[in-house]
N, C-alpha and C. Protein backbone atom coordinates (compact mmCIF):
# COMPACT_ATOMS: atom_id res chain seq x y z
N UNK A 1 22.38 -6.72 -14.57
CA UNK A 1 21.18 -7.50 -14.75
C UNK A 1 19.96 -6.58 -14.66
N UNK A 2 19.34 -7.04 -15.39
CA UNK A 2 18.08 -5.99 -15.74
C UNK A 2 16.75 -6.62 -15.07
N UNK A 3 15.64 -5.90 -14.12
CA UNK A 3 14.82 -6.82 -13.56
C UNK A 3 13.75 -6.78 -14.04
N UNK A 4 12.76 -6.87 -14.51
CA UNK A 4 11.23 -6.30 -14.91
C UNK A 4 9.76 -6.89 -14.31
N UNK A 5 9.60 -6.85 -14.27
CA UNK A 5 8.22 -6.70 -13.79
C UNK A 5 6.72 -6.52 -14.24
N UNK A 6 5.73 -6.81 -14.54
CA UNK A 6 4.59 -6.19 -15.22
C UNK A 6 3.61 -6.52 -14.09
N UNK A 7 2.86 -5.03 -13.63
CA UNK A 7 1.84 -4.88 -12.67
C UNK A 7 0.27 -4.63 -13.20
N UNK A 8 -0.42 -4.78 -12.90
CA UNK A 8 -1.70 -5.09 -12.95
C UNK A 8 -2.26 -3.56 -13.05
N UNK A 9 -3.45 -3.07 -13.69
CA UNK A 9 -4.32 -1.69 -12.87
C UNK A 9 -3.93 -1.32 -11.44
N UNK A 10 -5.00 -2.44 -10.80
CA UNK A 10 -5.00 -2.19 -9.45
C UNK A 10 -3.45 -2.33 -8.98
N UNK A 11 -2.71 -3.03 -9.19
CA UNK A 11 -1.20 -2.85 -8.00
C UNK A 11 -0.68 -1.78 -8.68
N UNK A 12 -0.94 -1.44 -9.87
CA UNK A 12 -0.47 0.21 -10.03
C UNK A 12 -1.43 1.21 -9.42
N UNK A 13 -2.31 1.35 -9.20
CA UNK A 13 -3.51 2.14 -8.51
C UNK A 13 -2.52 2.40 -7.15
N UNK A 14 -2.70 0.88 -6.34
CA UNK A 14 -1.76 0.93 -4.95
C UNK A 14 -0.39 1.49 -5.35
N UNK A 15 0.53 1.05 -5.68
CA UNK A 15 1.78 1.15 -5.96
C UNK A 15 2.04 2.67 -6.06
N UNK A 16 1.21 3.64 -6.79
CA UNK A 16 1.76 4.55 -6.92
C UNK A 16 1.46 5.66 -6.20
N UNK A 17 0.74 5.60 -5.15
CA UNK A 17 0.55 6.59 -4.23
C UNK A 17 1.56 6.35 -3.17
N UNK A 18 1.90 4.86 -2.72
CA UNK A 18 2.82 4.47 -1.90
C UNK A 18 4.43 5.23 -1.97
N UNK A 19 4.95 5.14 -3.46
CA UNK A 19 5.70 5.63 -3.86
C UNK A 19 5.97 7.05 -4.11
N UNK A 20 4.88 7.89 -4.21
CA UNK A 20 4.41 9.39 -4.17
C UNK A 20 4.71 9.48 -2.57
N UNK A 21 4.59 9.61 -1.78
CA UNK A 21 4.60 9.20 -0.29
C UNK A 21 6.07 9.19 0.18
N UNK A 22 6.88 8.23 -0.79
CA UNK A 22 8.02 8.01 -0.45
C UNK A 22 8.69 9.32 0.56
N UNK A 23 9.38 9.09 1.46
CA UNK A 23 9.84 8.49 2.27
C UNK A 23 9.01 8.18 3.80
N UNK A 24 7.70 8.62 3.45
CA UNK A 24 6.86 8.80 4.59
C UNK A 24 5.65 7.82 4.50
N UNK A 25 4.40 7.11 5.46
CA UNK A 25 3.40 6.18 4.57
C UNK A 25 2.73 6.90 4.00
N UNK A 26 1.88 5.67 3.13
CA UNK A 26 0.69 6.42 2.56
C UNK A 26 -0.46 6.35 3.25
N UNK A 27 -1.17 7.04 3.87
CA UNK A 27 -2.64 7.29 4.56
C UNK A 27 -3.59 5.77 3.82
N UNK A 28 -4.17 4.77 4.37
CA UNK A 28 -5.08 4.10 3.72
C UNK A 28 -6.30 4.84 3.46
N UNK A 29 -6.66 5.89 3.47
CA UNK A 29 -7.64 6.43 2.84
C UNK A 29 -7.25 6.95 1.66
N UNK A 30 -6.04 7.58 1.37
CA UNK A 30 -5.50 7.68 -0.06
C UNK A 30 -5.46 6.09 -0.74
N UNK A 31 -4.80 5.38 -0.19
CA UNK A 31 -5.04 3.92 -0.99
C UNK A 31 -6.29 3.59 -1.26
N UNK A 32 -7.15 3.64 -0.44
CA UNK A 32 -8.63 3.17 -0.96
C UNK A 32 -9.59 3.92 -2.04
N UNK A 33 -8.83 5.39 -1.64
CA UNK A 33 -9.50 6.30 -3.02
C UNK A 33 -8.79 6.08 -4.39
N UNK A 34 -7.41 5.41 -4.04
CA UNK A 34 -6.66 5.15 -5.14
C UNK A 34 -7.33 3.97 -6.28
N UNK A 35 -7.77 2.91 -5.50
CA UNK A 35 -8.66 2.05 -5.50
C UNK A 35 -10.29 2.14 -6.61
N UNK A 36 -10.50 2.71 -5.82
CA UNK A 36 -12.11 2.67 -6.04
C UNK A 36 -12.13 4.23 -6.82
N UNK A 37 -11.56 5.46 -7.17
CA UNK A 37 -12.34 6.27 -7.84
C UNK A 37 -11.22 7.19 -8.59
N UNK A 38 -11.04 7.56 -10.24
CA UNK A 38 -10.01 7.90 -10.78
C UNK A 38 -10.37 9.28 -11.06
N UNK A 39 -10.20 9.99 -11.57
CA UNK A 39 -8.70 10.55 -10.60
C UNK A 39 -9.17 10.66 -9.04
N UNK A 40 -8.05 10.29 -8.16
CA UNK A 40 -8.02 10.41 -6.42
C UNK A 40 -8.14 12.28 -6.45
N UNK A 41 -9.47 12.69 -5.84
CA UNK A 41 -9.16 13.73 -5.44
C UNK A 41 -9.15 14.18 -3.76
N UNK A 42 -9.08 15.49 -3.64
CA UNK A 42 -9.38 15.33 -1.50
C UNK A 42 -10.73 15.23 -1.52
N UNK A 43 -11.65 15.17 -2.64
CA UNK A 43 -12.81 14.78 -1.96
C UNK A 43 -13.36 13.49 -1.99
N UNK A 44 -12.60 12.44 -3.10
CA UNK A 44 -12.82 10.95 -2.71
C UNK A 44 -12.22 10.43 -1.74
N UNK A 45 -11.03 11.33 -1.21
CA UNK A 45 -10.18 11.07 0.14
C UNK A 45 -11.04 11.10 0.95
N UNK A 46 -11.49 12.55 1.22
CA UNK A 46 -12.22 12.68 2.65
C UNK A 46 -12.81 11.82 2.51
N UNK A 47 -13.89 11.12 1.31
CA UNK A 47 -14.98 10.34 1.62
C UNK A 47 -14.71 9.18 2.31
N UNK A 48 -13.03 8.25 1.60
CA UNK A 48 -12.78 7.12 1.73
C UNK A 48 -11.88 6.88 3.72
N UNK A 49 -11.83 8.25 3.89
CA UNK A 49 -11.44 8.66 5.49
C UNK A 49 -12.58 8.22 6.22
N UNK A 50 -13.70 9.16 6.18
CA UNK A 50 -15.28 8.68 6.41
C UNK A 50 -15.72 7.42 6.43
N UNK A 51 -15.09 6.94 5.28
CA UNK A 51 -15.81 5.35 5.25
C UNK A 51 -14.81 5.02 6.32
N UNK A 52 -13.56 4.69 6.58
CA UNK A 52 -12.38 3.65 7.45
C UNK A 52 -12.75 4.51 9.10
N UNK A 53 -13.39 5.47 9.28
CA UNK A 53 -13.70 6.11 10.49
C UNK A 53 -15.01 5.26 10.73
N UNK A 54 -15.74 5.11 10.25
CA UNK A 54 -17.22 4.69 10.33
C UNK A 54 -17.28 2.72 10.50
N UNK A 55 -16.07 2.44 9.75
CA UNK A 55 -15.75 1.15 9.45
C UNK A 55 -14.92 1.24 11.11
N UNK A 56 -14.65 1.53 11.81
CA UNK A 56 -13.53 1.59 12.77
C UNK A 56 -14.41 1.26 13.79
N UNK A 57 -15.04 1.97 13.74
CA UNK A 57 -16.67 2.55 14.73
C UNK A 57 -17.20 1.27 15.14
N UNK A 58 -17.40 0.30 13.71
CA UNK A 58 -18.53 -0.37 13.62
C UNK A 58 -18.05 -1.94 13.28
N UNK A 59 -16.73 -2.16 13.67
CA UNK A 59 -16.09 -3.35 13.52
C UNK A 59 -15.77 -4.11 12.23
N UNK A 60 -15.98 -3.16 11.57
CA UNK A 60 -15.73 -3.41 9.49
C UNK A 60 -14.37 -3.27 8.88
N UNK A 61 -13.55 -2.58 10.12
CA UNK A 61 -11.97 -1.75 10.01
C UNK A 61 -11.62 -3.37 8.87
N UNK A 62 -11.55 -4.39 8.96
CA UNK A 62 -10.71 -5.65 8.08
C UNK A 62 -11.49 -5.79 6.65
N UNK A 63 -12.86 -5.92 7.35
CA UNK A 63 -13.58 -5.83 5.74
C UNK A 63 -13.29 -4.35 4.87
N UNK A 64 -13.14 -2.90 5.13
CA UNK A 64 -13.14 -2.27 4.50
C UNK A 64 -11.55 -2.25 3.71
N UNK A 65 -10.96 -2.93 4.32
CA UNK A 65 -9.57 -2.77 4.45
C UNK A 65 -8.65 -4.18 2.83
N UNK A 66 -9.96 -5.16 2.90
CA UNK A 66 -9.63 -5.90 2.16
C UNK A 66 -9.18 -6.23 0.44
N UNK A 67 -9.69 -4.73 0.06
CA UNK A 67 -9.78 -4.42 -1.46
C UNK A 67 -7.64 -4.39 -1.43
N UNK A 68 -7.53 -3.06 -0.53
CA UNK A 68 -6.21 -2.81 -0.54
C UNK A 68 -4.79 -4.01 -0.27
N UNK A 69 -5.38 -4.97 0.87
CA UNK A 69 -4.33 -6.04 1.05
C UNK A 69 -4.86 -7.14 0.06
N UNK A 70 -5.93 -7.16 -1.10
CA UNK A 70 -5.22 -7.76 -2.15
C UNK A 70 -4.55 -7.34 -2.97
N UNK A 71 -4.86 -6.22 -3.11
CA UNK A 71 -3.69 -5.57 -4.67
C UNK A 71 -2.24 -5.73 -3.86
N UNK A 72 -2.01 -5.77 -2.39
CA UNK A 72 -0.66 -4.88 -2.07
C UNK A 72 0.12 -6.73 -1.71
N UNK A 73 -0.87 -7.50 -2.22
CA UNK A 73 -0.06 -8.90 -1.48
C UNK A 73 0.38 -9.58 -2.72
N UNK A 74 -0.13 -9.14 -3.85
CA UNK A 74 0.69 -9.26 -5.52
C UNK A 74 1.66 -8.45 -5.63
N UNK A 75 1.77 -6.74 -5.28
CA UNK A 75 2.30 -5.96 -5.01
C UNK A 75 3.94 -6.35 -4.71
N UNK A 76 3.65 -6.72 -2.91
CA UNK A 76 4.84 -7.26 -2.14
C UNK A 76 5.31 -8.28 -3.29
N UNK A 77 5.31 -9.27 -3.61
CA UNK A 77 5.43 -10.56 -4.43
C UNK A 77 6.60 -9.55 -5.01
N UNK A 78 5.90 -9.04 -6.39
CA UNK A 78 6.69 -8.42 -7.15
C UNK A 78 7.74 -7.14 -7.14
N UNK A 79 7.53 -7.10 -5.92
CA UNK A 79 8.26 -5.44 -5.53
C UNK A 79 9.88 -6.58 -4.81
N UNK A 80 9.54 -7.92 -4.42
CA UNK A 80 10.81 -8.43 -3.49
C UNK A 80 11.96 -8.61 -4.11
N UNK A 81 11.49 -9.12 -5.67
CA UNK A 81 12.63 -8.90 -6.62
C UNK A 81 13.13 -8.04 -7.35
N UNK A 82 12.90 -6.72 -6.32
CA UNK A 82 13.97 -5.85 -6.33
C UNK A 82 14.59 -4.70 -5.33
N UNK A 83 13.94 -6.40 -4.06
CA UNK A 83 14.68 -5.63 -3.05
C UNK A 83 13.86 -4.80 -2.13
N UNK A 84 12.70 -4.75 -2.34
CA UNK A 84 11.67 -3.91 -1.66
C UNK A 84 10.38 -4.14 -0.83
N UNK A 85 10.12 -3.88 -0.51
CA UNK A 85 8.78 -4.43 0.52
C UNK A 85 8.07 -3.46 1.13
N UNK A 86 6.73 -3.67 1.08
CA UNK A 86 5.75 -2.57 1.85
C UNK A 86 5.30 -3.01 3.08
N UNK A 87 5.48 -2.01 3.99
CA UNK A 87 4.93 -2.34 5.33
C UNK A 87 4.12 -1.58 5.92
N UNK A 88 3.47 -2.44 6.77
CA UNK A 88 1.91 -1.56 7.50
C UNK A 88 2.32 -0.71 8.32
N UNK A 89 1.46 0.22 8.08
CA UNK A 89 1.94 1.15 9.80
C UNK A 89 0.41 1.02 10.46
N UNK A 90 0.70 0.54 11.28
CA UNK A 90 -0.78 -0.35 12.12
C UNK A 90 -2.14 0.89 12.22
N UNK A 91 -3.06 0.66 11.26
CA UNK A 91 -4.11 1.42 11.60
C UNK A 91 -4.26 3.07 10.88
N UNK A 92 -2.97 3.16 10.25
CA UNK A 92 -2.74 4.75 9.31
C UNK A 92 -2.42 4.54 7.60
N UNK A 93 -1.21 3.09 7.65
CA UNK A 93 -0.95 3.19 5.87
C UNK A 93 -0.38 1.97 5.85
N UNK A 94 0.47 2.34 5.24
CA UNK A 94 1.48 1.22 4.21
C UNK A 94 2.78 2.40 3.67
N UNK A 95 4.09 1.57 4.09
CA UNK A 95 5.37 2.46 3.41
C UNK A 95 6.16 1.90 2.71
N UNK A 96 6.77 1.89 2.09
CA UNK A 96 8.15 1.34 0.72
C UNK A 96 8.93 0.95 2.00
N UNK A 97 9.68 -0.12 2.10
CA UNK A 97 10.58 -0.29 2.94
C UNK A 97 12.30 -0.92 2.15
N UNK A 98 12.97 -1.50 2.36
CA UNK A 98 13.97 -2.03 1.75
C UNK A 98 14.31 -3.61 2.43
N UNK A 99 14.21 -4.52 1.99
CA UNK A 99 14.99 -5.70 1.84
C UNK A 99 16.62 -5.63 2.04
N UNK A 100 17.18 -5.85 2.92
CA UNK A 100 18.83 -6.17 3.64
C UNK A 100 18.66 -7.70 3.39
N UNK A 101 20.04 -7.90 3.03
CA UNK A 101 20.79 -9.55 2.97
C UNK A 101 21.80 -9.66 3.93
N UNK A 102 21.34 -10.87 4.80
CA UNK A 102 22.44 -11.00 5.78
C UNK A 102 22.75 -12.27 5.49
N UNK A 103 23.29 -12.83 4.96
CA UNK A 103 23.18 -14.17 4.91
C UNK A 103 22.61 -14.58 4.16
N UNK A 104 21.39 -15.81 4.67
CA UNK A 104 20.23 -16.35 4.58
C UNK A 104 18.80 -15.63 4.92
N UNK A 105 19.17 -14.80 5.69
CA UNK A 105 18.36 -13.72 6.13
C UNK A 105 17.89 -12.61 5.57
N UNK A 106 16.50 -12.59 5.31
CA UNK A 106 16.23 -11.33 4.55
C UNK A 106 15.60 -10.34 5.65
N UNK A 107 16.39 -9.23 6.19
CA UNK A 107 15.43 -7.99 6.96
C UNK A 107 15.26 -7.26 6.42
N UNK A 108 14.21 -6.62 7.31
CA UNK A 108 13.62 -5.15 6.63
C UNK A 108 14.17 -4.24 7.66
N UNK A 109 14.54 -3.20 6.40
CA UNK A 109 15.11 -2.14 6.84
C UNK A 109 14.11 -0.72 6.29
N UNK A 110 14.05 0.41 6.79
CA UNK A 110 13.04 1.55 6.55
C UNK A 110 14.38 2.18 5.37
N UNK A 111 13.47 3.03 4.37
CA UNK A 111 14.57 2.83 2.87
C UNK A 111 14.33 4.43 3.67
């Protein structure tokens, strides 16, 4: 069975740094430069580091954070049917994880 999928700009923007990353997360300052400025270089990084440091500082850490958990919540949707799922690493990124069937039970397992 063949699965397909069609992703958007932005969940490819997210999607593919996550996956570049693979097996380790992706930094949300790479996601947000992924985001907001093409091509991602280390100097829209550093900037977008700067901004989530400053945002951290100043109680903005959710608002700055919000561009990324919409692309990545269409993302998840479409990544489940095939088994996959992204998960936060509290306060640093987001990683590829894997979907296990136990049953009725769907866990996550680190791929």
């Amino acid at each position: 069975m063949v699965l397909d999928q069609q992703f958007s700009i932005n969940e490819l923007r997210i999607l593919e740094p996550i996956l570049q990353a693979f097996p380790h997360y992706c930094p949300y300052e790479v996601l947000l430069a992924s985001l907001s400025s093409a091509p991602v270089t280390g100097s829209s990084v550093a900037r977008c580091r700067q901004r989530l440091l400053e945002a951290q500082g100043s109680q903005r850490w959710q608002q700055e954070l919000r561009p990324i958990r919409r692309a990545l919540s269409s993302v998840r949707s479409k990544l489940h049917r095939f088994g996959l799922e992204i998960s936060n690493v509290r306060e640093r990124g987001c990683s590829l994880t894997c979907l296990t069937y136990d049953g009725d039970m769907a866990q996550r397992e680190v791929v």
